[in-house]
Protein backbone atom coordinates (compact mmCIF):
# COMPACT_ATOMS: atom_id res chain seq x y z
CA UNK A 1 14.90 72.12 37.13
CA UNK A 2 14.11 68.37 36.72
CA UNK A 3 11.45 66.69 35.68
CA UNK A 4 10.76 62.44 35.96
CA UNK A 5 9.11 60.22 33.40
CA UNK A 6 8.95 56.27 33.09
CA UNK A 7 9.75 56.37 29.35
CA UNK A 8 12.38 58.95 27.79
CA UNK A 9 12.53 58.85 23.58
CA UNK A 10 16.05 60.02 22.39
CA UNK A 11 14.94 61.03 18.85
CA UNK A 12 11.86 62.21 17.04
CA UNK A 13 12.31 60.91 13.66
CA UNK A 14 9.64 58.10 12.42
CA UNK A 15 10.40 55.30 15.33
CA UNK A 16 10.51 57.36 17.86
CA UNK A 17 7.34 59.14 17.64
CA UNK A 18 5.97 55.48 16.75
CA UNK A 19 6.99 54.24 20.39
CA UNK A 20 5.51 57.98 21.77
CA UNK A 21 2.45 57.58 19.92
CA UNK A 22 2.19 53.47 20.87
CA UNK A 23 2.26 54.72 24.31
CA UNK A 24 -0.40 57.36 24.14
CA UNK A 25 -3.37 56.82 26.64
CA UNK A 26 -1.33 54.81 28.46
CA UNK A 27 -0.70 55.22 32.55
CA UNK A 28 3.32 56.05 31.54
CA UNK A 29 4.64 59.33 31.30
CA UNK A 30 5.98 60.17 28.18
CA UNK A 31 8.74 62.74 27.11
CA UNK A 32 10.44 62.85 23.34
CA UNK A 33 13.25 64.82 22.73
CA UNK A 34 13.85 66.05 18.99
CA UNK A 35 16.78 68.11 18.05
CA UNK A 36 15.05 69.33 14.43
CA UNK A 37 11.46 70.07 13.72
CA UNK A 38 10.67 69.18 10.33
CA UNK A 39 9.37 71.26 7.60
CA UNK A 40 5.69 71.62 7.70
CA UNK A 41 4.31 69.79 4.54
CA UNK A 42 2.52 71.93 1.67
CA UNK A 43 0.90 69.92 -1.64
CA UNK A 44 2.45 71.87 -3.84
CA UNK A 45 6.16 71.27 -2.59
CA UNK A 46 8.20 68.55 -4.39
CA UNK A 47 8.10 65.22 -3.11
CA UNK A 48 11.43 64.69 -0.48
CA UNK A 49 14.49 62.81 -1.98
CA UNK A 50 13.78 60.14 1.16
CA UNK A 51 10.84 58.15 0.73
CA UNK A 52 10.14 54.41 2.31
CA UNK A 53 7.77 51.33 0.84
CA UNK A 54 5.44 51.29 3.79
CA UNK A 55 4.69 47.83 4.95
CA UNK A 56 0.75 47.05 5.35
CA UNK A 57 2.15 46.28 9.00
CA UNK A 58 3.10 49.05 9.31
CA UNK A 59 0.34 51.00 7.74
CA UNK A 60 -1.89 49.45 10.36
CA UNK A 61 0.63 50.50 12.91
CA UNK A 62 0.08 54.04 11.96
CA UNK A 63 -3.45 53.75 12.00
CA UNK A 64 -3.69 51.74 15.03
CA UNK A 65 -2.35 54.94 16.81
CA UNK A 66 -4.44 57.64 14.90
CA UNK A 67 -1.69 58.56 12.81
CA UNK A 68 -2.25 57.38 9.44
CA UNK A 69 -5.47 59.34 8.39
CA UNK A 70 -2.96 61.97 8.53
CA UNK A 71 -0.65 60.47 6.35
CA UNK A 72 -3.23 60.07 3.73
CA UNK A 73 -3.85 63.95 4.14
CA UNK A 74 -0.82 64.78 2.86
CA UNK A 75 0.64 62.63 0.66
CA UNK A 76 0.74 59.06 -0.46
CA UNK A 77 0.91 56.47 -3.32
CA UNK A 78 -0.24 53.15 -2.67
CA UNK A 79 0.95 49.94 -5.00
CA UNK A 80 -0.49 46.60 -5.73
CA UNK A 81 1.78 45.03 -7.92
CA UNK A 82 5.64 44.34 -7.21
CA UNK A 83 7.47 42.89 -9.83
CA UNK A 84 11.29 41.16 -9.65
CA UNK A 85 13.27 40.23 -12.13
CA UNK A 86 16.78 39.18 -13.90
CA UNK A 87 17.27 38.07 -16.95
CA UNK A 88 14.79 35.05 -17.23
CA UNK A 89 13.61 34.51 -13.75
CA UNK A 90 10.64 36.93 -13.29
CA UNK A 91 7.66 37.25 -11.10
CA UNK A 92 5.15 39.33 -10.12
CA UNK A 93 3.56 40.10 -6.77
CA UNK A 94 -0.33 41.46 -7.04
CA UNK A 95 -1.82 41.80 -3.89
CA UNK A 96 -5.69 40.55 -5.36
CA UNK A 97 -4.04 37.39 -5.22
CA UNK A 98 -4.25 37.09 -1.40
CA UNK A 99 -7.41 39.89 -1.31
CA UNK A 100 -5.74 42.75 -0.22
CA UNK A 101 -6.15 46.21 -1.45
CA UNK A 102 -2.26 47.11 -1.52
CA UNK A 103 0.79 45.36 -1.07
CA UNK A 104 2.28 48.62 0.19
CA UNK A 105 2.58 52.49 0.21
CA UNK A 106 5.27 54.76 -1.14
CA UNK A 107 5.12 57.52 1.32
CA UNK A 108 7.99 60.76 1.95
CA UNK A 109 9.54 59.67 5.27
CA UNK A 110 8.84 63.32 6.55
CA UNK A 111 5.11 62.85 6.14
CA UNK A 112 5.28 60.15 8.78
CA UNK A 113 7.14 61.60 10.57
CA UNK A 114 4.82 64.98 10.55
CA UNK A 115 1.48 62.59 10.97
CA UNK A 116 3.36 60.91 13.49
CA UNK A 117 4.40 64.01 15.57
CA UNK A 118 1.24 65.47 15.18
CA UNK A 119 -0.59 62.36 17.13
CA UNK A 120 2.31 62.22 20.07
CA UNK A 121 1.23 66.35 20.81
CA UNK A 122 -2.64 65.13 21.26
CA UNK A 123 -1.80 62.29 24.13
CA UNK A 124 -1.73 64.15 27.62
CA UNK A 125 0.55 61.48 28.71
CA UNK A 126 3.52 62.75 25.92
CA UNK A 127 5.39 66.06 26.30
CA UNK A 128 6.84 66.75 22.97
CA UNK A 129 10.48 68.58 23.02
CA UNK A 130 10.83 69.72 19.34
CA UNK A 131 12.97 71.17 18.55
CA UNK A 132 14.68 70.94 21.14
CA UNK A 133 18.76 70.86 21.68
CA UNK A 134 20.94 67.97 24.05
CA UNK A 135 23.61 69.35 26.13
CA UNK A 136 24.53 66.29 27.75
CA UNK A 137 23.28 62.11 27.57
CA UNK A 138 23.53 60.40 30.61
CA UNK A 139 23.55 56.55 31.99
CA UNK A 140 25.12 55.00 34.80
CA UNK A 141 24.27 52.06 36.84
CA UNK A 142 20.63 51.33 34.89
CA UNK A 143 19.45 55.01 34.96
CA UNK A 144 19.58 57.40 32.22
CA UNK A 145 18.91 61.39 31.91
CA UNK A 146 19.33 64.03 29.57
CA UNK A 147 20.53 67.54 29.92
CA UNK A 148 19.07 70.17 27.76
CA UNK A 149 19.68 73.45 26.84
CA UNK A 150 19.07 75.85 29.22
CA UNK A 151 20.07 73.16 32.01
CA UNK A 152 16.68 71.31 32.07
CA UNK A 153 17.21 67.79 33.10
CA UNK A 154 15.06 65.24 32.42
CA UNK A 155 15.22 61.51 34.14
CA UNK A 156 13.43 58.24 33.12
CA UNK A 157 13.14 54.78 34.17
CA UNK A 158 13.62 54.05 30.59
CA UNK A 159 15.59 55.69 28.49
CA UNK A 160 15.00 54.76 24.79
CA UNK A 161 17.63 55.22 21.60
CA UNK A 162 15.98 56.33 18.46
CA UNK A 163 18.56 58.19 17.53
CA UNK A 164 19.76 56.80 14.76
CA UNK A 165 22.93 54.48 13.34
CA UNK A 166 25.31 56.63 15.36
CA UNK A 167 23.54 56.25 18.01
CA UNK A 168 24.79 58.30 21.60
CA UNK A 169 22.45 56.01 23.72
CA UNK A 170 23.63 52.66 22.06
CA UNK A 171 27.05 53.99 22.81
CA UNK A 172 26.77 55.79 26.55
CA UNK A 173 25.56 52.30 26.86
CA UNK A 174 28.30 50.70 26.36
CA UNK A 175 26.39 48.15 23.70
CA UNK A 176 29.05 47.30 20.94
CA UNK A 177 27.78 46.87 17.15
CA UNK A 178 28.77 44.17 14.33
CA UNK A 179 28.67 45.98 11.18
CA UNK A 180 30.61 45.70 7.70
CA UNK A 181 30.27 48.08 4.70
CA UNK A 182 28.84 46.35 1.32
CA UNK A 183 30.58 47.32 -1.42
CA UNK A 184 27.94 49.16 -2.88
CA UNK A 185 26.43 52.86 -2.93
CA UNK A 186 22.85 53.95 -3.88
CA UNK A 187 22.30 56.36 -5.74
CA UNK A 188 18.53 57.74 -5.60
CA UNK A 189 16.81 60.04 -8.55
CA UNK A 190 13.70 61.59 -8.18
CA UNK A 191 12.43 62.07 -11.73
CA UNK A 192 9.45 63.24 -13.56
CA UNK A 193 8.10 60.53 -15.79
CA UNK A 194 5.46 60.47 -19.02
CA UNK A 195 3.69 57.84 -17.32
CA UNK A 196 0.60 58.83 -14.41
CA UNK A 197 0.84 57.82 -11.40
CA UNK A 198 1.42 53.89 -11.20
CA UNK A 199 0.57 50.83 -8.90
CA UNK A 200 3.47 48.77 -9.05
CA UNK A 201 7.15 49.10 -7.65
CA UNK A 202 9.76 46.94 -9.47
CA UNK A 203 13.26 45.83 -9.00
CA UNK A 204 15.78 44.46 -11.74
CA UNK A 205 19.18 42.27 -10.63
CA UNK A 206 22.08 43.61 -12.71
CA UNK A 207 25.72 42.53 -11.88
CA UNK A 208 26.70 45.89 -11.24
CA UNK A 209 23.69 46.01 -8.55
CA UNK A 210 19.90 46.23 -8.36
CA UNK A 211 17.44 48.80 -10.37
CA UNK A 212 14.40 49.53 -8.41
CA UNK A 213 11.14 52.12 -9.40
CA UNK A 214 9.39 53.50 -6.64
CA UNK A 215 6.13 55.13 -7.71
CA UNK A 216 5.11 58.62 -6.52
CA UNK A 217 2.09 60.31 -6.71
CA UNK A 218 1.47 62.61 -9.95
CA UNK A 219 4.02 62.22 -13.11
CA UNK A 220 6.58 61.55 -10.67
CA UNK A 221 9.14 58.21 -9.39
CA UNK A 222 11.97 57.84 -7.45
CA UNK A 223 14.47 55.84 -8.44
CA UNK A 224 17.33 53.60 -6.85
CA UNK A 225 20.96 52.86 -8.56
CA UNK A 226 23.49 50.12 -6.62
CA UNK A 227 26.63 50.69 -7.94
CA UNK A 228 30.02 50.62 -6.90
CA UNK A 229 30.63 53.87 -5.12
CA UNK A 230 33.23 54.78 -8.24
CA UNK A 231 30.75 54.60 -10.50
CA UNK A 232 28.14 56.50 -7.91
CA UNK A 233 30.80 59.04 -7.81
CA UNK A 234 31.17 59.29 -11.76
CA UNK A 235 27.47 59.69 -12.52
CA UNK A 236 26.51 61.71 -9.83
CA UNK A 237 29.24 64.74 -11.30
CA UNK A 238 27.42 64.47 -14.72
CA UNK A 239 25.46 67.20 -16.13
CA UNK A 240 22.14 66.48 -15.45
CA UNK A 241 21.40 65.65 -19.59
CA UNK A 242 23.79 63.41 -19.32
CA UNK A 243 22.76 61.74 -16.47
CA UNK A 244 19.97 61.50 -17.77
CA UNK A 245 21.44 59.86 -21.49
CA UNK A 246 23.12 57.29 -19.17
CA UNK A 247 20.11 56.67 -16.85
CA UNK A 248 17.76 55.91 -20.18
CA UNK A 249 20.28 53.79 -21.86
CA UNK A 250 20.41 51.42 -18.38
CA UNK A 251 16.93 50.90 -16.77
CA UNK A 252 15.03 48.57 -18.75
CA UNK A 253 12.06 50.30 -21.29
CA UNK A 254 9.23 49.21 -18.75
CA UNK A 255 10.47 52.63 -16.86
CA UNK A 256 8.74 54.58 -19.87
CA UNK A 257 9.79 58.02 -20.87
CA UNK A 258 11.79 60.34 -18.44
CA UNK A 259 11.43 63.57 -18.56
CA UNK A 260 13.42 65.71 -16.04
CA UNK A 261 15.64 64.01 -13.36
CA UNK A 262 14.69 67.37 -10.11
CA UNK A 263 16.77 65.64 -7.72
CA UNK A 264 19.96 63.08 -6.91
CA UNK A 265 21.32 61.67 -4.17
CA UNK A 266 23.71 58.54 -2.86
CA UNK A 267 24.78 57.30 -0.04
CA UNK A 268 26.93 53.88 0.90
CA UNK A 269 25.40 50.62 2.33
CA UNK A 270 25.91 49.34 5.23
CA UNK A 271 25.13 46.79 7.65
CA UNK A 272 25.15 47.43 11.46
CA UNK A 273 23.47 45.09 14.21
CA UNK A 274 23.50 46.12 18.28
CA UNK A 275 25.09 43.28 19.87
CA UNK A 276 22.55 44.09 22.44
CA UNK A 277 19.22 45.77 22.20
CA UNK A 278 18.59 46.58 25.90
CA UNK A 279 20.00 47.38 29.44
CA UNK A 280 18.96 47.85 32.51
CA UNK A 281 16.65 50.86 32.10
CA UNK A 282 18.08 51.49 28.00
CA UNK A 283 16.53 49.71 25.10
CA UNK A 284 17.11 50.71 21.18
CA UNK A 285 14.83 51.08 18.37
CA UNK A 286 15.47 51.58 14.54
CA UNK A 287 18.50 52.56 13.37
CA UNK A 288 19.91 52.58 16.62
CA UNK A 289 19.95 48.98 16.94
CA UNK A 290 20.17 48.09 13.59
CA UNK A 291 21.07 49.23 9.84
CA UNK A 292 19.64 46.78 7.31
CA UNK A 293 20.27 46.35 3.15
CA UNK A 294 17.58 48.87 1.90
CA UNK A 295 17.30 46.26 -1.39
CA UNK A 296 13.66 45.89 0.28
CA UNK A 297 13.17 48.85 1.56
CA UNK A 298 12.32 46.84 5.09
CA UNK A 299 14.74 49.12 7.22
CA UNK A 300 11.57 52.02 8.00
CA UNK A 301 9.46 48.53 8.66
CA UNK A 302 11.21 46.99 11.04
CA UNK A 303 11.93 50.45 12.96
CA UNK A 304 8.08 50.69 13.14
CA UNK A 305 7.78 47.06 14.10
CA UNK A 306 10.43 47.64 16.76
CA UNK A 307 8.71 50.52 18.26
CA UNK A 308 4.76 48.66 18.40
CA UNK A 309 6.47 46.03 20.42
CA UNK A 310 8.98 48.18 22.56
CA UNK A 311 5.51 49.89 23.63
CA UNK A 312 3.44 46.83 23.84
CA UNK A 313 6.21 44.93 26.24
CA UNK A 314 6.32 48.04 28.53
CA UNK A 315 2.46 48.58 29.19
CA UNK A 316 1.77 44.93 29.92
CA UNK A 317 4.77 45.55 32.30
CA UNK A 318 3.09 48.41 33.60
CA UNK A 319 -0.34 46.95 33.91
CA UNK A 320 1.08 43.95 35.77
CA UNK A 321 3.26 45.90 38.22
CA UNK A 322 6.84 44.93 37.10
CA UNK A 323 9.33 47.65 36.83
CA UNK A 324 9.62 48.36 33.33
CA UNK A 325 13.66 49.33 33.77
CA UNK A 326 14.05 45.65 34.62
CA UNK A 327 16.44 44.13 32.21
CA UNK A 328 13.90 40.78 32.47
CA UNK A 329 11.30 42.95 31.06
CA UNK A 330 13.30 44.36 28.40
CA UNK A 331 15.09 41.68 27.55
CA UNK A 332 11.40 40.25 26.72
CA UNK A 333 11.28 43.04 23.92
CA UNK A 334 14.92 41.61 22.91
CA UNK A 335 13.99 38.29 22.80
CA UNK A 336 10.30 39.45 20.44
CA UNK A 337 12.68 41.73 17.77
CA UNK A 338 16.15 40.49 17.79
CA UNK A 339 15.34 37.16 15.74
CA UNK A 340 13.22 38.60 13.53
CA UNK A 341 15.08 42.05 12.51
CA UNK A 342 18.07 39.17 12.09
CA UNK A 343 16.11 36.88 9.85
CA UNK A 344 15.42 40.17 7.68
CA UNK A 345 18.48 40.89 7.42
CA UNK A 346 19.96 37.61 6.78
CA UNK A 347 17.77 37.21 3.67
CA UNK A 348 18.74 40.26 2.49
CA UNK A 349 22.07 39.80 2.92
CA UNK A 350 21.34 36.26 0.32
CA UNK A 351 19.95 38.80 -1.81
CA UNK A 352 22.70 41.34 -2.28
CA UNK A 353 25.13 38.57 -2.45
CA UNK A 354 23.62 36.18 -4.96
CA UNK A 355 22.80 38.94 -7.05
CA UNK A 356 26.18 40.41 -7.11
CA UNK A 357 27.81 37.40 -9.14
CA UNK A 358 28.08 36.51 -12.41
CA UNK A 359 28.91 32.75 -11.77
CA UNK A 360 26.59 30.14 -15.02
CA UNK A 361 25.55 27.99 -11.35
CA UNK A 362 24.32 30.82 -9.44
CA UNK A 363 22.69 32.54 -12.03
CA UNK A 364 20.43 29.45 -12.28
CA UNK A 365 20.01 29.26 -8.82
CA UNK A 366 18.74 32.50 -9.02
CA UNK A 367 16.47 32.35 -12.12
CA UNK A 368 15.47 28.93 -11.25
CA UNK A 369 14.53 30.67 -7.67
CA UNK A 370 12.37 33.44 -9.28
CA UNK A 371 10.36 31.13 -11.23
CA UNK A 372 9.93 28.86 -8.49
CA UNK A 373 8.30 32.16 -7.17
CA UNK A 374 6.16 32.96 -9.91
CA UNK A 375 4.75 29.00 -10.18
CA UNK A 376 4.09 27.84 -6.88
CA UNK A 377 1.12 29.84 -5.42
CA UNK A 378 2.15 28.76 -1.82
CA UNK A 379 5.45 29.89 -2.16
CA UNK A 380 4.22 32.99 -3.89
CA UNK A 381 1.57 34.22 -1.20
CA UNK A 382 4.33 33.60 1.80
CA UNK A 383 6.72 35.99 -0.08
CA UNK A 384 4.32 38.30 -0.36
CA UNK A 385 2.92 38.09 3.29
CA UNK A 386 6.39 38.85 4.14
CA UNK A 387 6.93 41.56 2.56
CA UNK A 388 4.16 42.95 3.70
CA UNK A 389 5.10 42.56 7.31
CA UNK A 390 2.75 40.01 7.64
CA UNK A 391 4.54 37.07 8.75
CA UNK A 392 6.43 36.34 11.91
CA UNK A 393 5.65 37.22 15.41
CA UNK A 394 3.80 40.44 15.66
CA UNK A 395 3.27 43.20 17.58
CA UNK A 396 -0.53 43.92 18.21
CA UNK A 397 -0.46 47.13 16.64
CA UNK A 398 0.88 45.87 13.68
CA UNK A 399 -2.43 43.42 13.61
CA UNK A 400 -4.76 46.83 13.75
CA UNK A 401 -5.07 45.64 17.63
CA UNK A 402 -5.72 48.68 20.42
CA UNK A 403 -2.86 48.60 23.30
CA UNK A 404 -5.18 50.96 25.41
C-alpha cells in the first residue's frame, strides 16, 4: 500500500508539528510520522525535567497556527524581567521598557509539543502517524519515502528531517555536519523553592560555567549547572541533601530558599551545524540541522523559526506553481535560516568562551560589556529584541501574520 504527499515530516517532536501545523489549510498534503506519542498532560503531574524559554516569536508562531491557546491550557509561566550578571557587570532586561507584556515564557517542551499535535490532527490537509514505527528511510536521486511498519509506504515530493541531532534524513542525505563538543555538561534541577511563582529568569557567569533560574509555575524552578562533566559526574552521585548543601552554598542568595531538589538531570554540550540544509526534494529543521549552546535557551527558538519559514517558502512555491522539491526553492529557505541560526550561534559561542576565562583583560571586557548593556538604552532594547526573536529576517508567522 502507498500513499503520495507533497510534504513528508520525519519527526513529531515541537518543529515538526510546527512545519505540520504552518502548513495547515494549505493546498499541500501533509503526512507526520512520530515514533512516540507523548504523555497526555494532567495539572496535577510534576512539571517535565525539559522545559524551553519561549521566544515572543515564537509564542506568536504558536498562536499564529491555533496552537498556543492550548499551551496556555495546560501549563505556562510567563517572565518579564531577565537579569545577567558577573561579578560587577550587571543588567537587567524588563520588557515595560520596550511595552511588551513578557519578554518570554517558560513552558515544559511536552506541552508544545501536545498543543502542537493537537492543532496538526484538526487540519484535513495533515494525516498524523503517532505513534507510529519506521522500518526503513529512503532517498535517492531527489525523492524520498518511508517504510512503516506493517509495509505501508509513504512518498513525498519533500521529505523533511525533524528528527533530531542524529538525524537519519540529514544522513540518508548524504549532508555532512561541523560539530565540536564544549567542554562543558549541564546539569538541570528541578526544585521546589520558598519563593511563589516569579517573573524573571536570571543567569550568573562563574569560571566554572554559567548559573541560570528558570521560573516555573507554583513554588517551583528549574535550574541549570555548566560544569565540567567531572564535576557533573561528582554532584550528580550525591545524596540528594547533599546536593542540595552544595547547590545552596553556590547559586547566589537572590535564588531564595530551596526546599526539595524532585528531579536531576545532565547532559554534555555540543555544537553541530548541517553543512547543508536542503536537497533536492530534503530540507532539515531543528536539531536536525543544527545543535546550538543552550546558554540562551535559543535552540527550541530557532527550531520554531526554522519550521514558520520552511512552511512559508513552500506555499508561496505552491501558490506560484514551482515545484516545491526544486533545490532553487529550497535553497530559498537555506538562504532565509542558514545566516541567521549561524549568527545565533556565533554569539553564543562569544558567550561561552569569554565567560569561561579568568584572564584581568577579559574580565573587563566582559564587565565593561554588561554595563555598556545596562547604560545605553539603544543598546539595551536591541538585546532585548533579540532575544525575543524579534530581530532579523522573519518568518510571517513569527510576526502574528496568517500564511492561509
Amino acid at each position: 500500500m502507498q500513499e503520495q504527499y507533497d510534504v513528508l515530516i520525519i519527526g513529531g517532536g515541537m518543529v515538526g508539528a510546527a512545519v505540520a501545523c504552518a502548513l495547515g489549510d494549505s493546498d499541500l498534503s501533509v503526512a507526520v510520522v512520530e515514533q512516540t506519542l507523548p504523555e497526555p498532560f494532567a495539572a496535577t503531574q510534576a512539571h517535565d525535567m525539559r522545559v524551553s524559554a519561549l521566544s515572543i516569536a515564537s509564542k506568536n508562531i504558536l498562536e499564529s497556527v491555533g496552537a498556543w491557546e492550548s499551551v496556555l491550557a495546560m501549563r505556562s509561566c510567563p517572565f518579564k524581567r531577565m537579569r545577567v550578571w558577573e561579578t560587577v557587570g550587571d543588567t537587567e532586561f524588563n520588557s515595560d521598557a520596550i511595552e511588551y507584556d513578557e519578554l518570554g515564557f517558560i513552558v515544559e517542551n511536552r506541552v508544545t509539543q501536545l498543543a502542537l499535535l493537537k492543532q496538526a490532527e484538526s487540519f484535513a490537509n495533515i494525516n498524523l502517524l503517532c505513534p507510529q514505527r519506521i522500518e526503513k528511510i529512503n532517498y535517492q536521486q531527489g525523492k524520498g519515502s518511508v517504510e512503516l511498519e506493517g509495509g505501508q509506504v509513504l512518498t513525498a515530493k519533500v521529505l523533511v528531517g525533524a528528527d533530531g541531532g542524529q538525524s537519519k534524513v540529514r544522513q540518508l542525505a548524504n549532508i555532512g555536519v561541523t560539530s565540536w563538543d564544549y567542554a562543558q555538561h549541564a546539569m538541570v534541577l528541578y526544585i521546589e523553592t520558598d519563593y511563589e511563582q516569579q517573573d524573571i529568569t536570571w543567569q550568573r557567569f562563574v569560571l566554572s560555567g554559567p548559573q541560570a533560574f528558570l521560573p516555573l509555575t507554583g513554588n517551583y524552578g528549574s535550574l541549570v549547572w555548566y560544569n565540567s562533566a567531572t564535576e557533573v559526574k561528582r554532584l550528580k552521585a550525591l545524596p540528594t541533601d547533599e546536593l542540595l548543601v552544595e547547590l545552596m552554598a553556590t547559586f547566589p542568595d537572590c535564588l531564595g530558599k530551596v526546599n526539595k531538589i524532585l528531579g536531576v538531570a545532565s547532559f554534555p554540550l555540543k555544537r553541530q551545524h548541517a553543512q547543508e540544509y536542503v536537497k533536492k526534494g530534503v530540507a532539515l529543521v531543528g536539531d536536525a540541522a543544527h545543535t546550538i549552546n543552550p546558554l540562551a535557551g535559543q535552540g527550541v527558538n530557532i527550531g520554531l523559526l526554522d519550521a514558520a519559514m520552511l512552511a512559508e517558502v513552500l506555499i508561496e512555491a505552491q501558490e506560484r506553481g514551482k515545484d516545491i522539491a526544486d533545490i532553487n526553492v529550497l535553497k530559498r529557505y537555506e538562504r532565509l535560516r542558514r545566516f541567521e541560526n549561524l549568527k545565533m550561534m556565533t554569539v553564543m559561542d562569544v558567550f561561552y568562551h569569554a565567560f569561561s576565562h579568568e584572564s584581568t583583560p577579559l574580565k573587563m571586557l566582559r564587565n565593561l560589556g554588561l554595563g555598556l548593556a545596562e547604560k545605553v538604552a539603544p543598546l539595551k532594547y536591541k538585546v532585548m529584541r533579540g532575544a525575543m526573536g524579534l530581530e532579523g529576517r522573519l518568518p510571517k508567522l513569527a510576526k502574528g501574520e496568517k500564511l492561509v
